[in-house]
Protein backbone atom coordinates (compact mmCIF):
# COMPACT_ATOMS: atom_id res chain seq x y z
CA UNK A 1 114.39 106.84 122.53
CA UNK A 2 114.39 106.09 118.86
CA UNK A 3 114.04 109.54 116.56
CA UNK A 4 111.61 108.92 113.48
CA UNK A 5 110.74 111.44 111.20
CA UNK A 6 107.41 112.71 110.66
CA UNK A 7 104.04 109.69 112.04
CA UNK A 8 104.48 106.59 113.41
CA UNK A 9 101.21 104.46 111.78
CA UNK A 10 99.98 101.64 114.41
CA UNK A 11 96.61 99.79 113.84
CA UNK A 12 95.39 99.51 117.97
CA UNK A 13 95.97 101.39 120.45
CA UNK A 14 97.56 98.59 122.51
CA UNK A 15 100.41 99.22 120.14
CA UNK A 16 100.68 102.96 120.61
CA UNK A 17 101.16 102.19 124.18
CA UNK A 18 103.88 99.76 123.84
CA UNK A 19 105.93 102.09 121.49
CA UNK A 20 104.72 105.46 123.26
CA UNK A 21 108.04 105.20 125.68
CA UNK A 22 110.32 104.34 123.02
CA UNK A 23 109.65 106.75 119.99
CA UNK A 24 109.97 110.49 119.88
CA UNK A 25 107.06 111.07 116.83
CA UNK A 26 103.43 111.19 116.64
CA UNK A 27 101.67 107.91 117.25
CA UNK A 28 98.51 107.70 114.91
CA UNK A 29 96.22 104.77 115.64
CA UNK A 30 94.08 103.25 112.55
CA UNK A 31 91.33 101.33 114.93
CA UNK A 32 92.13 98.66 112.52
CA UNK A 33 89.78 98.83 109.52
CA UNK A 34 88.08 102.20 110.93
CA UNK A 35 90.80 104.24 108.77
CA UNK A 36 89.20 103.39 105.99
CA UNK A 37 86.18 105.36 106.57
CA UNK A 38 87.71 107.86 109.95
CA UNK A 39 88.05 110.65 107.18
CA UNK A 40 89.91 112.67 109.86
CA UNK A 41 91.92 110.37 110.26
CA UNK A 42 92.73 109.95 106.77
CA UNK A 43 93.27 113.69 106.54
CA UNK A 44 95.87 112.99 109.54
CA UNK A 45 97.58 110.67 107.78
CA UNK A 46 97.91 112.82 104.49
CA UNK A 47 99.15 115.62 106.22
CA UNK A 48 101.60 113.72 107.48
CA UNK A 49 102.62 112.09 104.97
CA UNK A 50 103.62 115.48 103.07
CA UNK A 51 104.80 117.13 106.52
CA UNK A 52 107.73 114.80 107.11
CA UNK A 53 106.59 111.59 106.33
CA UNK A 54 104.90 108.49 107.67
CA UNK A 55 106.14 105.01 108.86
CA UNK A 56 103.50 102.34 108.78
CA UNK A 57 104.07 99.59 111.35
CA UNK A 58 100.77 96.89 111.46
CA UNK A 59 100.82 93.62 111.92
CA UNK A 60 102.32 90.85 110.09
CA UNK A 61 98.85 89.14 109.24
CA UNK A 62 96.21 89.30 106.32
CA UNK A 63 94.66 91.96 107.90
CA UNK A 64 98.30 93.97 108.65
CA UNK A 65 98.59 94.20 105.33
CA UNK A 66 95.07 94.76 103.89
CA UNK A 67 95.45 98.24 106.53
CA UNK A 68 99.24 99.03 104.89
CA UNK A 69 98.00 98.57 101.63
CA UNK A 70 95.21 101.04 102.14
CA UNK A 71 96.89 103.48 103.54
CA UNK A 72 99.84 103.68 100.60
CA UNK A 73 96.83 103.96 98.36
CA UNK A 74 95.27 107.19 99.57
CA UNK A 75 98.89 108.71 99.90
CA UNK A 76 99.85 108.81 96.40
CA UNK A 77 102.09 111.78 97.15
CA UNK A 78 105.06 112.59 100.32
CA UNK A 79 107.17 110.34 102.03
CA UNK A 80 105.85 106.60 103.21
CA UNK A 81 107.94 104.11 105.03
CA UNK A 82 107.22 100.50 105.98
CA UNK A 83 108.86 98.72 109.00
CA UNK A 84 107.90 95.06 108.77
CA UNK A 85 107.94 93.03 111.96
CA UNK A 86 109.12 88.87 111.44
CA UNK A 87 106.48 86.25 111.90
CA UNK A 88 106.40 85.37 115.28
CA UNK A 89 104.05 83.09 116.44
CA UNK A 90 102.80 82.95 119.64
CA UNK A 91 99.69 85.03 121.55
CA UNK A 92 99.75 88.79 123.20
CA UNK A 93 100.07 88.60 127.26
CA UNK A 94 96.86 90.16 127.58
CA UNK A 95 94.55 87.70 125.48
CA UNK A 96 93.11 84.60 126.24
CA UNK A 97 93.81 83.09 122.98
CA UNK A 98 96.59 83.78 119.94
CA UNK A 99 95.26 85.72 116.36
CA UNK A 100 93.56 83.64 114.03
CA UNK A 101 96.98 83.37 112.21
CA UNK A 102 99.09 82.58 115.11
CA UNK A 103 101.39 85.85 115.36
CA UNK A 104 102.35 88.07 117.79
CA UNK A 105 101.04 91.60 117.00
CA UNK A 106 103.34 94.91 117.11
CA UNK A 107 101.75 95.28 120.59
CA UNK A 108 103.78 91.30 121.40
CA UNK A 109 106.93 91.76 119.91
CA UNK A 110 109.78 92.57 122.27
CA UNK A 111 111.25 96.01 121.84
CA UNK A 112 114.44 94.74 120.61
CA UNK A 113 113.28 93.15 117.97
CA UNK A 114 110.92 96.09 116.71
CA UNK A 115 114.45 98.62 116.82
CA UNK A 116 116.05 95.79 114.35
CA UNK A 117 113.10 96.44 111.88
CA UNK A 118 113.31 100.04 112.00
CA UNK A 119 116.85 99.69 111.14
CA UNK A 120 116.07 97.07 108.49
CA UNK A 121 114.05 99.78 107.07
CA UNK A 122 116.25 102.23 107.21
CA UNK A 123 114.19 104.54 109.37
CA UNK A 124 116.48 104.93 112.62
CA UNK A 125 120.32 104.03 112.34
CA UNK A 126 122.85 104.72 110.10
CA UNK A 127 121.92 104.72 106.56
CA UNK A 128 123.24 102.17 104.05
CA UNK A 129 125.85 103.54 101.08
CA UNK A 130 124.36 104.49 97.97
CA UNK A 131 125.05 102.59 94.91
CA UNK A 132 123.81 100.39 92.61
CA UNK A 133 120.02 99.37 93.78
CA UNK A 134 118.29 96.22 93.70
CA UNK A 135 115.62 95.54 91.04
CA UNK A 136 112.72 92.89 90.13
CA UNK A 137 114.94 91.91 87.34
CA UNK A 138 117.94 90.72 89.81
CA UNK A 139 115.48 88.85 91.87
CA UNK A 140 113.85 87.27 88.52
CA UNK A 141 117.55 86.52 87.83
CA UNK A 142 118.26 85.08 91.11
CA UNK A 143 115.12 82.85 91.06
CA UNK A 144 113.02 84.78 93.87
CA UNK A 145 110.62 86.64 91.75
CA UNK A 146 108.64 85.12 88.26
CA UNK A 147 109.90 82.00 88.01
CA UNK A 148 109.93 78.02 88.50
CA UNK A 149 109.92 77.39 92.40
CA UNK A 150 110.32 81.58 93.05
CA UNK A 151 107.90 81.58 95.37
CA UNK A 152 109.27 79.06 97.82
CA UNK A 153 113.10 80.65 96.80
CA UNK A 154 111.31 84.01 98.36
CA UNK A 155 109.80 82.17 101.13
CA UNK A 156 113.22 80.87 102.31
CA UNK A 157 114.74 84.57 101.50
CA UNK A 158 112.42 86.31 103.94
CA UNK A 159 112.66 83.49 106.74
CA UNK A 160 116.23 83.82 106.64
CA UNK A 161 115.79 88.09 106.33
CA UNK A 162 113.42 87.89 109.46
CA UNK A 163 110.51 89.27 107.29
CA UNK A 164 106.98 88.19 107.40
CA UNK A 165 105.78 85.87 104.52
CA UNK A 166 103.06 88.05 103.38
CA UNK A 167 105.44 90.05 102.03
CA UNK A 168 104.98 91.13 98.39
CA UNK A 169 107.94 91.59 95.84
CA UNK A 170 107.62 95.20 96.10
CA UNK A 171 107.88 95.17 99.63
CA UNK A 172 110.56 92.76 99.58
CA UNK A 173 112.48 95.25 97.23
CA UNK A 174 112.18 98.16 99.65
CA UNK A 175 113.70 96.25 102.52
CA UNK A 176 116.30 94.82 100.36
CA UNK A 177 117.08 98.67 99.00
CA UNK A 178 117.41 100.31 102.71
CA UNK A 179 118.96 96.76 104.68
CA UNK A 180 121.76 95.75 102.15
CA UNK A 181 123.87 96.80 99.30
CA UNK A 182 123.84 95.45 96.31
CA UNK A 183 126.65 93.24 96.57
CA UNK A 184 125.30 92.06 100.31
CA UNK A 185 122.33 91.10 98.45
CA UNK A 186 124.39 89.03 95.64
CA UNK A 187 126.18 87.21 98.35
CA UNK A 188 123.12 86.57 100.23
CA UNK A 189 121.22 85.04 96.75
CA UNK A 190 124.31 83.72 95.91
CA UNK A 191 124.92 81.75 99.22
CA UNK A 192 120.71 80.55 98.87
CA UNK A 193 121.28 79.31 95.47
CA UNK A 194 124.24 77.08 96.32
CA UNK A 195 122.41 75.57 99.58
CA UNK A 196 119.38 74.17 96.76
């Protein structure tokens, strides 16, 4: 059983089931788009959010993150963490046919896998050392972020990371700030550099 603080955020209720027997929190399910007019759920979500904390897991699509986006918007105060599940591609067991993008849901993605991004994330596991933090001006330095060919540097960065590729910079900089220190991030853009 993995212990979360606070809400577990989930867009369908196919993936409350599949995490129901392995987290210990509250499970509260968006309906997809429906949170953004379910005011009680909203209110849910707020509450939360000041009561402990949420962590947002949706999917790794266009949509995933249209519904993550929203939801850090109408919390603009309390604790919000985001556990980001890799691009996998492939289709759910239940449905006929894959997601118009191609990826497995949180509802597809093997157990296993999901505990590695709530470590990633720093919400379960053993937190890393303080110290020194990464900023956008290390990953302008390093080429990932504002610069000639930074977007494919970033692509390569979160394929190799296990991240999804929808990703934005600020995202990207959260991970980085819970998953590495600063000098495992220097190695890491370091070692990329010197493979282009």
């Amino acid at each position: 059983m993995l212990h979360i603080n606070g809400a577990l955020i989930v867009e369908g209720k196919y993936d409350k089931i599949h995490l129901s027997g392995v987290v210990d929190c509250p499970i509260i399910v968006t309906n997809g788009f429906s949170v953004f007019k379910n005011e009680e759920t909203k209110s849910l979500i707020k509450w939360y959010a000041n009561h402990g904390g949420i962590t947002i897991l949706t999917d790794s699509d266009s949509a995933g993150f249209k519904i993550r986006g929203y939801i850090k918007g109408i919390v603009p105060n309390g604790t919000v963490k985001n556990v980001y599940i890799p691009d996998i591609f492939g289709k759910e067991k239940r449905k006929l046919t894959p997601s118009a993008e191609g990826k497995l849901g949180v509802e597809g993605v093997d157990i296993a896998i999901l505990k590695e991004a709530f470590e990633k994330a720093g919400v379960i596991g053993t937190p890393k050392p303080s110290g020194k933090r990464i900023e956008r001006i290390d990953l302008f330095e390093d080429g990932f972020f504002g610069g000639k060919d930074s977007s494919a540097k970033r692509a390569m960065l979160l394929k190799k990371l296990d991240l999804p590729e929808k990703l934005s910079t600020s995202g990207l900089l959260d991970i980085l700030n819970t998953a590495l220190t600063y000098d495992e991030y220097k190695k890491l853009a370091n070692e990329q550099n010197d493979e282009l």
